[in-house]
N, C-alpha and C. Protein backbone atom coordinates (compact mmCIF):
# COMPACT_ATOMS: atom_id res chain seq x y z
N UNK A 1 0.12 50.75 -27.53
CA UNK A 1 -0.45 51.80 -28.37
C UNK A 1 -0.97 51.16 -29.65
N UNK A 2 -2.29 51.74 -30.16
CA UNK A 2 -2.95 50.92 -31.00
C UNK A 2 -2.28 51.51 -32.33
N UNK A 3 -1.99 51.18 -33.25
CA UNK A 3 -1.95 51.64 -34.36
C UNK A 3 -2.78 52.35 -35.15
N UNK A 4 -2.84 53.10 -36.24
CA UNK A 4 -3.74 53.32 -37.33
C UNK A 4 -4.66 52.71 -38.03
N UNK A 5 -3.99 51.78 -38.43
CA UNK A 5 -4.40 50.51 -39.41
C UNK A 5 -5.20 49.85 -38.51
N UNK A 6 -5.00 49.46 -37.20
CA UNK A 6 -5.94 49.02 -36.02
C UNK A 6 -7.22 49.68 -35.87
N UNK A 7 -7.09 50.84 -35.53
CA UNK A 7 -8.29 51.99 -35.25
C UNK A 7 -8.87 51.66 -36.94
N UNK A 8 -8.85 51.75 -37.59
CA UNK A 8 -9.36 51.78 -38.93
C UNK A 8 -9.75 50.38 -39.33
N UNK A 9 -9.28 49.01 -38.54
CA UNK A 9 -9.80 48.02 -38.61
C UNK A 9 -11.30 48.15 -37.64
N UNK A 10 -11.00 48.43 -36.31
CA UNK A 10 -12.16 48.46 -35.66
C UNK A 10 -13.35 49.72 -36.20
N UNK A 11 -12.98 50.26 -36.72
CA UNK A 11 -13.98 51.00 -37.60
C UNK A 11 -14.96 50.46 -38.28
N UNK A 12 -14.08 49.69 -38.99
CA UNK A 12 -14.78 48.94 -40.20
C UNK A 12 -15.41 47.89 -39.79
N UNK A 13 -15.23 47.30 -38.68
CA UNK A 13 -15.86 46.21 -38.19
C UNK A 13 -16.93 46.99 -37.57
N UNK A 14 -16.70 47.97 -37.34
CA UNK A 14 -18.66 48.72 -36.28
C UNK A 14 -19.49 48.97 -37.28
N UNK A 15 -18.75 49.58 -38.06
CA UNK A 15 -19.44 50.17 -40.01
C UNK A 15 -20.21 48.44 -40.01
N UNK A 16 -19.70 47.67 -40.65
CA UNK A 16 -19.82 46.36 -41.32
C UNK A 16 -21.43 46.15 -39.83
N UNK A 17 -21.16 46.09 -38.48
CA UNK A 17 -22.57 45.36 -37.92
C UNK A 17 -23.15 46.24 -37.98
N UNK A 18 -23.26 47.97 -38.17
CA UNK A 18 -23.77 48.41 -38.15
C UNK A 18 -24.98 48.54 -39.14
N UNK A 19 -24.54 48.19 -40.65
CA UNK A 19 -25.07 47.82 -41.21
C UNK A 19 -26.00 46.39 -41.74
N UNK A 20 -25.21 45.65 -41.16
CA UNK A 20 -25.67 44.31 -41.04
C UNK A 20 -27.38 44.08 -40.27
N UNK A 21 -26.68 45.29 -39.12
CA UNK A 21 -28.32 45.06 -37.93
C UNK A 21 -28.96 45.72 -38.81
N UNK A 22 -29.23 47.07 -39.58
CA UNK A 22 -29.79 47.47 -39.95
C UNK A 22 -30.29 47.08 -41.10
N UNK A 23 -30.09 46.47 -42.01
CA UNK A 23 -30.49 45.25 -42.86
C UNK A 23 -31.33 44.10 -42.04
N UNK A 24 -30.89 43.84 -41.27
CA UNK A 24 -31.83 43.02 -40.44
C UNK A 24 -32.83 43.75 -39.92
N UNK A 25 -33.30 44.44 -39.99
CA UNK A 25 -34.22 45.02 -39.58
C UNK A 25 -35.12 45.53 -40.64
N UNK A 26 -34.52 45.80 -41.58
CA UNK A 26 -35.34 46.14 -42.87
C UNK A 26 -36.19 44.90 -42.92
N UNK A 27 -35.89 43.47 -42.79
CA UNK A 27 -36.38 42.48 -43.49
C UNK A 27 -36.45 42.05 -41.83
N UNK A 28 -37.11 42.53 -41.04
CA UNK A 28 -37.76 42.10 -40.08
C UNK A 28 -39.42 41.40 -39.73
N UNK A 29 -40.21 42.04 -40.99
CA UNK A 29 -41.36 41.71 -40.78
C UNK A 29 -41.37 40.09 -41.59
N UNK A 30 -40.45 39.96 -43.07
CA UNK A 30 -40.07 38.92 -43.02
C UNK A 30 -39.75 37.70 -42.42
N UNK A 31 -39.10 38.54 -41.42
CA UNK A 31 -37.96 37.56 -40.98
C UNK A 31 -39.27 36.86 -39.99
N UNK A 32 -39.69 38.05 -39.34
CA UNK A 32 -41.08 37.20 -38.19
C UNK A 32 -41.82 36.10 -38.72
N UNK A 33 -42.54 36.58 -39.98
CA UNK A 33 -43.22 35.16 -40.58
C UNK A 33 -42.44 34.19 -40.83
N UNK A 34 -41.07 33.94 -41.35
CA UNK A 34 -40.75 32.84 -40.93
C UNK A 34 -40.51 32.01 -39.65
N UNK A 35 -40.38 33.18 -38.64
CA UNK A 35 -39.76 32.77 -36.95
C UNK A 35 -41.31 32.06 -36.79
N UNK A 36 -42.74 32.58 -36.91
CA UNK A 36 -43.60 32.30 -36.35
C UNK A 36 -44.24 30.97 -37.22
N UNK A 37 -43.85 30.69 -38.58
CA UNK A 37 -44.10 29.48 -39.26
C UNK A 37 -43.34 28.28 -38.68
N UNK A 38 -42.04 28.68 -38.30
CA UNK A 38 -41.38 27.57 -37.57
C UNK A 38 -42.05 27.14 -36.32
N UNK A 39 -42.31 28.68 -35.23
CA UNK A 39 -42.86 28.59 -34.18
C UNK A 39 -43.88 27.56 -34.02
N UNK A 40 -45.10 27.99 -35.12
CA UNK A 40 -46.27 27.29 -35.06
C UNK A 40 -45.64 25.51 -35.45
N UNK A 41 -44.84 25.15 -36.69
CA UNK A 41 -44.83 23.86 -36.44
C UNK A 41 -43.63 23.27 -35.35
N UNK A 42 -43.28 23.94 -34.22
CA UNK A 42 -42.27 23.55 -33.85
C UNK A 42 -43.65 22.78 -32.24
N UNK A 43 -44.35 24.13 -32.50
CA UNK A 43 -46.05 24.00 -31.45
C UNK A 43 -46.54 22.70 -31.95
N UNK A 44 -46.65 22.47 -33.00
CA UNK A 44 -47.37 21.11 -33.62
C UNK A 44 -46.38 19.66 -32.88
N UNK A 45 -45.07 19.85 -33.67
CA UNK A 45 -44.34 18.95 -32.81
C UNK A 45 -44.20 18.88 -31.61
N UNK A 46 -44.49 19.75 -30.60
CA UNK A 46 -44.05 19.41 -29.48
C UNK A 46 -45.22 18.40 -28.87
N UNK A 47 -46.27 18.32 -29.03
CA UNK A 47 -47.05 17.69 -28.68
C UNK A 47 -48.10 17.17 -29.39
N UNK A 48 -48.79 15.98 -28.67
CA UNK A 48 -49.49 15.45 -29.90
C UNK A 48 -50.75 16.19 -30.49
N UNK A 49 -51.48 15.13 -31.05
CA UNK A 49 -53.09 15.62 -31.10
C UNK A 49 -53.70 16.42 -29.74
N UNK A 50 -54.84 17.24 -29.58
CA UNK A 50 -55.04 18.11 -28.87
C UNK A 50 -56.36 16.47 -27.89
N UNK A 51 -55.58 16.11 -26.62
CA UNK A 51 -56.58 15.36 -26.29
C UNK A 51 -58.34 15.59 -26.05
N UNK A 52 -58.75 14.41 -26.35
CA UNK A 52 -60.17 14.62 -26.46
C UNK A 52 -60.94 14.79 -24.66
N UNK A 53 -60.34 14.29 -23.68
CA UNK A 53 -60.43 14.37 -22.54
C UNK A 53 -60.24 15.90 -22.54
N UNK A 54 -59.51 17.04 -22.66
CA UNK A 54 -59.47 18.26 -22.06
C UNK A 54 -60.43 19.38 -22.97
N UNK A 55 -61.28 19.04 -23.86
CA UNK A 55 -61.98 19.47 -24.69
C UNK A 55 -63.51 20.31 -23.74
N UNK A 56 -63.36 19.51 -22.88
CA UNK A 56 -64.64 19.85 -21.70
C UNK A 56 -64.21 20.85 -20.75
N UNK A 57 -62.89 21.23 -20.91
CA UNK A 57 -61.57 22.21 -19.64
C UNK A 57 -61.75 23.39 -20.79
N UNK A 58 -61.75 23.52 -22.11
CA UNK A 58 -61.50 24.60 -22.78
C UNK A 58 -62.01 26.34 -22.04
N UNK A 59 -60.90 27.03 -21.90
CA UNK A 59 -60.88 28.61 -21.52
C UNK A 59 -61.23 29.27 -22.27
N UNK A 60 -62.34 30.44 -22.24
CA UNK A 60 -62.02 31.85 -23.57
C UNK A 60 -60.97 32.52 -22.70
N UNK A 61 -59.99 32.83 -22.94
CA UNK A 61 -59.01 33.83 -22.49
C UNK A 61 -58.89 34.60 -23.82
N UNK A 62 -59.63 35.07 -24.50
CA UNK A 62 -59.79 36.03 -25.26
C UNK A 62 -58.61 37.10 -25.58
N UNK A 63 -57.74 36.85 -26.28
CA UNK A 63 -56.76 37.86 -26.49
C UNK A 63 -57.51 38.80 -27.02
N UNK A 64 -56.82 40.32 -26.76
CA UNK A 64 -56.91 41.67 -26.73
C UNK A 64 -56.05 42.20 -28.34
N UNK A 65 -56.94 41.87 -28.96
CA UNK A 65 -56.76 41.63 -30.47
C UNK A 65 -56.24 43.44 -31.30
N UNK A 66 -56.74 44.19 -30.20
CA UNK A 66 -56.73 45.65 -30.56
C UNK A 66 -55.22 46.18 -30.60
N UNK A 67 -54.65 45.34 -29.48
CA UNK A 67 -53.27 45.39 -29.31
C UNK A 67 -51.88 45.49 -30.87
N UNK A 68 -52.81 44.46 -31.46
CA UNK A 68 -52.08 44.85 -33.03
C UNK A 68 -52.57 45.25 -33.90
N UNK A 69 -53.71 46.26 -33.70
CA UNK A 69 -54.27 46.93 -34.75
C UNK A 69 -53.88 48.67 -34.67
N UNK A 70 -52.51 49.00 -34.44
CA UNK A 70 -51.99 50.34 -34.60
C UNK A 70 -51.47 50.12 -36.25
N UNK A 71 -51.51 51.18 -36.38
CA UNK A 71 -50.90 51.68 -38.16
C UNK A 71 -49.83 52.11 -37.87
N UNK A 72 -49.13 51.94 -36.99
CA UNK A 72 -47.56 52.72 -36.77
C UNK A 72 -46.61 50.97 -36.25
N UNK A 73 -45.95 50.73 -37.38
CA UNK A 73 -45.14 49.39 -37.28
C UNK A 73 -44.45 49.38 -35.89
N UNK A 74 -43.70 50.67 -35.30
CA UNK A 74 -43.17 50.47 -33.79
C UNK A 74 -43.82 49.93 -32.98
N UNK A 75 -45.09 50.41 -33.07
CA UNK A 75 -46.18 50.14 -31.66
C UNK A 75 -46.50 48.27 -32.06
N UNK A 76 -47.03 48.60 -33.10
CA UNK A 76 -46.79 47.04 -33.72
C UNK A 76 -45.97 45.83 -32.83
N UNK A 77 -44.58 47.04 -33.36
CA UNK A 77 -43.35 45.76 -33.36
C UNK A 77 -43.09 45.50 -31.96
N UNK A 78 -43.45 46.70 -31.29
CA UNK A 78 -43.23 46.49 -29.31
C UNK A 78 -44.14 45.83 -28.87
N UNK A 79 -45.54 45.95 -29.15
CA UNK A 79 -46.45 44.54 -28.86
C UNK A 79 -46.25 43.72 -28.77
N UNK A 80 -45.84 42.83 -30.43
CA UNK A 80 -45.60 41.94 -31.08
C UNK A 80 -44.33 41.05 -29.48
N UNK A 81 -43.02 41.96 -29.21
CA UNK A 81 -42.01 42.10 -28.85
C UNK A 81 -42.58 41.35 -27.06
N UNK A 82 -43.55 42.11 -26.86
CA UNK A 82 -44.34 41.96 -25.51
C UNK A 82 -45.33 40.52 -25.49
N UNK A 83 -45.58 40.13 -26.74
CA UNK A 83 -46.08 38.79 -26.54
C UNK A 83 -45.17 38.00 -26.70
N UNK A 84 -44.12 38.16 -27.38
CA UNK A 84 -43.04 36.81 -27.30
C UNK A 84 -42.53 36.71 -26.00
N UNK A 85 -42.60 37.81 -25.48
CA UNK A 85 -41.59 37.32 -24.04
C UNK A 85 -42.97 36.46 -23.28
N UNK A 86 -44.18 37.28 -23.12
CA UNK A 86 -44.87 36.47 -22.23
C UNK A 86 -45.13 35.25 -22.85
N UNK A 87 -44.67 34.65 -24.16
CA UNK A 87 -45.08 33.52 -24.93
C UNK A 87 -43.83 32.49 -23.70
N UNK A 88 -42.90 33.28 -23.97
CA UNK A 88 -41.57 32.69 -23.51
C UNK A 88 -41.10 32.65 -21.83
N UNK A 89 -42.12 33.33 -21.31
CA UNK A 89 -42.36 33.60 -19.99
C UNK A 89 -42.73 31.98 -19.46
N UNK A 90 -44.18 31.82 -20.10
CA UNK A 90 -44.93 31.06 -19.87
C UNK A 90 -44.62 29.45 -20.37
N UNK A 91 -43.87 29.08 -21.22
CA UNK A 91 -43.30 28.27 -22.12
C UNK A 91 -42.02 28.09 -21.00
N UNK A 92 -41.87 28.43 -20.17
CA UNK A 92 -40.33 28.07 -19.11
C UNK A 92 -40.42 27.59 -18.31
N UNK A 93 -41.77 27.66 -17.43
CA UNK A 93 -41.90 26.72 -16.26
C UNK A 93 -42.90 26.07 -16.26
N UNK A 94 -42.58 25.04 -14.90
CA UNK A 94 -43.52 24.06 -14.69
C UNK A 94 -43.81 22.82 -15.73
N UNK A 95 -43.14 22.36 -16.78
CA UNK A 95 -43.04 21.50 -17.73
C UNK A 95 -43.19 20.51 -17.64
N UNK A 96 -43.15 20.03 -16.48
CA UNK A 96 -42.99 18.62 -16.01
C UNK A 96 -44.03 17.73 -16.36
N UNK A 97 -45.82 18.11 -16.39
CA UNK A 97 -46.71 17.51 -16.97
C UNK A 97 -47.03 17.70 -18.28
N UNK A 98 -46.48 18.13 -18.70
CA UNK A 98 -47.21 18.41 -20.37
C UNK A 98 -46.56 17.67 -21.45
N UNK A 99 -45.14 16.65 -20.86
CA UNK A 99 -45.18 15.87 -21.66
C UNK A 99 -44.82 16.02 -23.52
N UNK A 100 -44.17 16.67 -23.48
CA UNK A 100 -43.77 17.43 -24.84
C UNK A 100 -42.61 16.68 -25.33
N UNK A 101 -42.35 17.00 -26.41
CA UNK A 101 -40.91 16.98 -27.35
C UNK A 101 -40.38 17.93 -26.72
N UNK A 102 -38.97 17.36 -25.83
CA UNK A 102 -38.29 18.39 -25.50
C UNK A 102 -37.67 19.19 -26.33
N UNK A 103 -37.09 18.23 -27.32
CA UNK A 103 -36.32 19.31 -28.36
C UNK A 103 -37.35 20.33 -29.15
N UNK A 104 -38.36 19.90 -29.36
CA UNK A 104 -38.74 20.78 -30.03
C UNK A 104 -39.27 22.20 -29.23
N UNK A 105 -39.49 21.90 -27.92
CA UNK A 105 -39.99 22.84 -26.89
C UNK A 105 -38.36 24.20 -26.82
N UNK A 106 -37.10 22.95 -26.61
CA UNK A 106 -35.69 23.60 -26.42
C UNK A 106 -35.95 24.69 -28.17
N UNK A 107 -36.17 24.24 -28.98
CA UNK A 107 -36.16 25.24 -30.44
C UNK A 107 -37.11 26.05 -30.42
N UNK A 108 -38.56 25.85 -29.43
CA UNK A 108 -39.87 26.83 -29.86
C UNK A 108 -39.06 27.82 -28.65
N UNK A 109 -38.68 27.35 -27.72
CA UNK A 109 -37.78 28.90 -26.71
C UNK A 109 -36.78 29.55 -27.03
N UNK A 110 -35.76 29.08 -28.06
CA UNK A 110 -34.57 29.25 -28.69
C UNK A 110 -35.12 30.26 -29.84
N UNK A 111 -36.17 30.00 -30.93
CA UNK A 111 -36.39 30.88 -31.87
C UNK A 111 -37.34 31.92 -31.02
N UNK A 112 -37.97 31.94 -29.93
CA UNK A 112 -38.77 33.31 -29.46
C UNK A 112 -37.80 34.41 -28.44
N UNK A 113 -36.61 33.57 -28.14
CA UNK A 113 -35.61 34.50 -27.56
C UNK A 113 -34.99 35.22 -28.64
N UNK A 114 -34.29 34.66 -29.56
CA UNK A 114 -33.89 35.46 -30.42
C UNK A 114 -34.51 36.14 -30.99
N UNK A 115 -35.75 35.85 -31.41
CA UNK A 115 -37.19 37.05 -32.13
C UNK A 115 -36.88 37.93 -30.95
N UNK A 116 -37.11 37.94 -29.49
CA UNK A 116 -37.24 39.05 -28.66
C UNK A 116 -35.83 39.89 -28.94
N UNK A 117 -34.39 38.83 -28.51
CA UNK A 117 -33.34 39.89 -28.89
C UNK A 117 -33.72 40.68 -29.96
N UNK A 118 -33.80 40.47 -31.55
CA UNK A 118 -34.00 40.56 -32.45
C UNK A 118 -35.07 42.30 -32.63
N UNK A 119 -36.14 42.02 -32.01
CA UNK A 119 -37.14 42.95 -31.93
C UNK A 119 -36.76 44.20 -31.15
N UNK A 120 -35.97 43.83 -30.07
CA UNK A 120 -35.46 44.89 -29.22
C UNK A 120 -34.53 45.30 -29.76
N UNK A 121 -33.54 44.67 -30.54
CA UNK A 121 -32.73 45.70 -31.13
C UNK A 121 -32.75 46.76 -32.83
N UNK A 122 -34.00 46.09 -33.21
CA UNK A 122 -34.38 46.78 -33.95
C UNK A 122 -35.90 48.42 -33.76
N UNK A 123 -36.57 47.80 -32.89
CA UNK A 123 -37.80 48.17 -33.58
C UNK A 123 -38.21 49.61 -31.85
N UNK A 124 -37.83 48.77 -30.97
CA UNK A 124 -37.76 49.91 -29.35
C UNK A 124 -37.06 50.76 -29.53
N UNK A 125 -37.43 51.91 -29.57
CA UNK A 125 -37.10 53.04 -29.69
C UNK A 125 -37.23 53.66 -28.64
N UNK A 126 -36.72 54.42 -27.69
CA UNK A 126 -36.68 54.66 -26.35
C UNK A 126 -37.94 55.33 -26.19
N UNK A 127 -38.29 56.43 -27.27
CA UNK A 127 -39.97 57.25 -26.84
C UNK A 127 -40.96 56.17 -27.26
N UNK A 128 -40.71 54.86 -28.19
CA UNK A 128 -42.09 53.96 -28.67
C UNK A 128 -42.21 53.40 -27.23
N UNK A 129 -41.37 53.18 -26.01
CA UNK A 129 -40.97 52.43 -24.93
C UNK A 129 -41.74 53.02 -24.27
N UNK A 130 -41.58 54.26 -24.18
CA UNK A 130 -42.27 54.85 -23.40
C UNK A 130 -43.47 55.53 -23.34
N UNK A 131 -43.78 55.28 -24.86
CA UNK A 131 -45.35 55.78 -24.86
C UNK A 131 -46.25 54.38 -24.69
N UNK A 132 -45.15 53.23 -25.24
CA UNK A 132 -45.64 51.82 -24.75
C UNK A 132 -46.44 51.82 -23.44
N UNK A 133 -45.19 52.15 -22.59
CA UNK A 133 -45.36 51.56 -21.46
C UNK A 133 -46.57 52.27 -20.44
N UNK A 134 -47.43 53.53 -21.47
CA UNK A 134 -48.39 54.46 -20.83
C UNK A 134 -49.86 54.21 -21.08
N UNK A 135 -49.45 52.60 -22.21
CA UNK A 135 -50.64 52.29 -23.19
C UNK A 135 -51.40 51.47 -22.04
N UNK A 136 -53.01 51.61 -22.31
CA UNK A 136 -53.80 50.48 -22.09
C UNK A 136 -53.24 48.86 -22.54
N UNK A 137 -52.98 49.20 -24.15
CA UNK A 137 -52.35 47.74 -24.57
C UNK A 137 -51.69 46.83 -23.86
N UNK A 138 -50.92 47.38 -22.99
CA UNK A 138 -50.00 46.54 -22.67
C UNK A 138 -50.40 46.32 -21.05
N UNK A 139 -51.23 46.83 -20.48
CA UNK A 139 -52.09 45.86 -19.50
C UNK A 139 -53.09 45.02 -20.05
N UNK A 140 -53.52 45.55 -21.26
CA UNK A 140 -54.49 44.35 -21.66
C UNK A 140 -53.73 42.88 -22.04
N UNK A 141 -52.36 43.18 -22.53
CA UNK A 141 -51.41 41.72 -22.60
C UNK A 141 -51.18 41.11 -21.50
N UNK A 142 -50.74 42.02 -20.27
CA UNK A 142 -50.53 41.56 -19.41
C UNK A 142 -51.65 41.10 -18.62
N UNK A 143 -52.75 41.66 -18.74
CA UNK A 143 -54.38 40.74 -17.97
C UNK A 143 -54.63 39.54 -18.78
N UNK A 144 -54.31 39.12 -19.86
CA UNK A 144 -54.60 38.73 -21.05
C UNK A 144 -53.84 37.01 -20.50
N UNK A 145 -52.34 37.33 -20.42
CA UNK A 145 -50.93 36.34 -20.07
C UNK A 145 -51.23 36.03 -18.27
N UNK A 146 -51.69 37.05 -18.18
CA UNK A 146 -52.28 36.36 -16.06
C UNK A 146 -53.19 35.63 -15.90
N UNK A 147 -54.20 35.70 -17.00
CA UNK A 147 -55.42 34.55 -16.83
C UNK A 147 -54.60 33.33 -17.26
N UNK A 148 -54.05 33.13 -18.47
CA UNK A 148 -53.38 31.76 -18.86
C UNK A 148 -52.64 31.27 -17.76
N UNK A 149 -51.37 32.52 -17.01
CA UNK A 149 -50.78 32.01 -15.80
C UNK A 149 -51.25 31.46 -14.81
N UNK A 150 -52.71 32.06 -14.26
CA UNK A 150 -53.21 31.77 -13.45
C UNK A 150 -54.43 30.40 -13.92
N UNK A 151 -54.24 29.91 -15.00
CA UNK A 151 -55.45 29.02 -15.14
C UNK A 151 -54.31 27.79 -14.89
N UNK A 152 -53.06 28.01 -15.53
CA UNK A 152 -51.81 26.74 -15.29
C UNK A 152 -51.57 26.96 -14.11
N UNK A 153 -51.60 27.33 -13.17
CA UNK A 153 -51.66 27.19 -11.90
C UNK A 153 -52.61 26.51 -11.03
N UNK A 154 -54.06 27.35 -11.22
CA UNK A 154 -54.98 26.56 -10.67
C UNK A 154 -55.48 25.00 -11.27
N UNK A 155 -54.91 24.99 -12.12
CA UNK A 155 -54.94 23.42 -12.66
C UNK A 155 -53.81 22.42 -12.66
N UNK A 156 -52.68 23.35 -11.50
CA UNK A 156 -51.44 22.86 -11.39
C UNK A 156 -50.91 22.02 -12.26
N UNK A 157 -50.86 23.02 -13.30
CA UNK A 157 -49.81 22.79 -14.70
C UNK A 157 -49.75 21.29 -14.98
N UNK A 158 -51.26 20.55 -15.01
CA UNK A 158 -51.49 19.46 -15.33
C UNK A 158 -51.45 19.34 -16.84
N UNK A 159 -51.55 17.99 -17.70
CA UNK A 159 -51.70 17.73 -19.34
C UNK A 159 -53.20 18.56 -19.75
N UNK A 160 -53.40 18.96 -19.64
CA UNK A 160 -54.55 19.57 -19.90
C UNK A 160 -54.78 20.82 -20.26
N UNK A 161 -54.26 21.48 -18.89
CA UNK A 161 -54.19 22.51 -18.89
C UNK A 161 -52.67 23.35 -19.92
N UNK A 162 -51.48 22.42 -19.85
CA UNK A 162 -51.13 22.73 -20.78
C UNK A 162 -50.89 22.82 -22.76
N UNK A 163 -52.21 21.86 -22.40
CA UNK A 163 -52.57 21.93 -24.24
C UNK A 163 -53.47 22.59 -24.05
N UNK A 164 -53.98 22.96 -23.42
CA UNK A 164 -55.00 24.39 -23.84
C UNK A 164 -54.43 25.28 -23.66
N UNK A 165 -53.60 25.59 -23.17
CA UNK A 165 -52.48 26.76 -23.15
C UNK A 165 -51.42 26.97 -24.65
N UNK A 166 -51.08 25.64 -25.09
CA UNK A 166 -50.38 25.43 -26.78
C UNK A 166 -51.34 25.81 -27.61
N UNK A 167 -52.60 25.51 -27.58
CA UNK A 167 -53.83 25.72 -28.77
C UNK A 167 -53.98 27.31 -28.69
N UNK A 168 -53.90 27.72 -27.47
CA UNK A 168 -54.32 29.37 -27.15
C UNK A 168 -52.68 30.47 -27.59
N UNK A 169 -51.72 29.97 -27.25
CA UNK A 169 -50.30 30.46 -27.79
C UNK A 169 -50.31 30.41 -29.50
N UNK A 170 -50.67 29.28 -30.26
CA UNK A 170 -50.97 28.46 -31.46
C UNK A 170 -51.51 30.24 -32.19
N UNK A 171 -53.16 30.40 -31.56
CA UNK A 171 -54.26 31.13 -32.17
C UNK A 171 -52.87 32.65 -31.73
N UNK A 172 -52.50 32.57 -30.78
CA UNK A 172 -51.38 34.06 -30.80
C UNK A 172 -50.98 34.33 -31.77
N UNK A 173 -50.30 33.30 -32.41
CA UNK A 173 -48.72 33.38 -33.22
C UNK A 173 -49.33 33.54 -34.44
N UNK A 174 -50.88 32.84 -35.21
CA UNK A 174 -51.60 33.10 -35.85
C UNK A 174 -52.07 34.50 -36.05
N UNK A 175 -52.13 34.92 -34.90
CA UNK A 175 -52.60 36.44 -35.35
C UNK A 175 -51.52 37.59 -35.72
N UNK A 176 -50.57 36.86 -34.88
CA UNK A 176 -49.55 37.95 -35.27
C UNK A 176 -49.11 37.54 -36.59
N UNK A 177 -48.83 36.42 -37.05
CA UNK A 177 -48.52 36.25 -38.25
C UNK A 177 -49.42 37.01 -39.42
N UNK A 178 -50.45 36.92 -39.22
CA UNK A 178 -52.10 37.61 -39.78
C UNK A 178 -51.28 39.40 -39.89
N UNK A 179 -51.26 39.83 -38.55
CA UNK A 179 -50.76 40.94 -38.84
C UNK A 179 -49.57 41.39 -39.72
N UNK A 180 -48.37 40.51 -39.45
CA UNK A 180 -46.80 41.05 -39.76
C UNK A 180 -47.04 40.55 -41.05
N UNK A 181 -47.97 40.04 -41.76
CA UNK A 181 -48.05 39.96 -43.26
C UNK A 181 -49.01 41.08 -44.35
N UNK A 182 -49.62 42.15 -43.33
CA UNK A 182 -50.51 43.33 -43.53
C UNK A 182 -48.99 44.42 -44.10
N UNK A 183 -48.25 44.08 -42.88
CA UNK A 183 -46.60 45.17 -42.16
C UNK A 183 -46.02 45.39 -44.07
């Protein structure tokens, strides 16, 4: 049998994260520009100069830029939320040619998982989820993340193809940063 003083400890400990997450979340748009300043130089380190050989391979895969131009920070923040995973989707396999700084690749997946935990427990709101999930936007991310998938494929995730894939993730994290500093 639990005690009083028990029940009133675990209280205070739900009180205490409860507030904690929610502070974290206040200083979320913050917190992104720093996740995505690291991101971007963690992108710099992982690999070198952008070779001059794959300059003639360059893709428009044109991101769907409209995607973060809502005035309502949720829709924003579930976007935002929807490109890190496919950042982090895509950033997981097939590695073997691209020749990277592992560690720094192990920290650019380490800080976009926690941005995703992070985002999901602040900013998804079960109706933003679901008006999300009714949006054009978020097939345009997902047509957007299938051409890149499908170009590292048909170029069987050669050096090439994956620095044009870092330069094109690079111009992502740029825009969102562009945005979450408007937020």
């Amino acid at each position: 049998i639990m005690n009083a003083f028990g029940l009133i400890q675990i209280g205070l400990i739900l009180l205490h994260t409860t507030i904690i997450s929610s502070l974290q979340c206040n200083h979320l748009p913050l917190q992104q520009r720093k996740v995505i300043e690291n991101s971007l130089q963690l992108l710099d380190k992982m690999g070198k100069k952008f070779p001059q050989q794959c300059l003639r391979e360059k893709t428009p895969f044109r991101f769907p830029t409209q995607v973060l131009q809502s005035r309502q920070k949720e829709i924003v923040g579930v976007a935002i939320e929807e490109i890190f995973q496919h950042i982090f989707y895509i950033f997981s396999k097939n590695l073997t040619l691209a020749a990277w700084d592992g560690a720094a690749l192990d920290q650019f997946q380490n800080g976009l998982y926690l941005q995703i935990e992070q985002l999901e427990a602040c900013v998804i709101k079960k109706h933003t989820h679901y008006n999300w999930s009714k949006e054009v936007s978020r097939l345009k991310l997902k047509k957007y993340f299938k051409k890149i998938d499908c170009f590292l494929k048909d170029k069987q995730h050669d050096l090439c193809s994956w620095e044009i894939s870092r330069a094109e993730m690079r111009r992502c994290l740029q825009l969102i940063d562009k945005v979450t500093r408007k937020l």
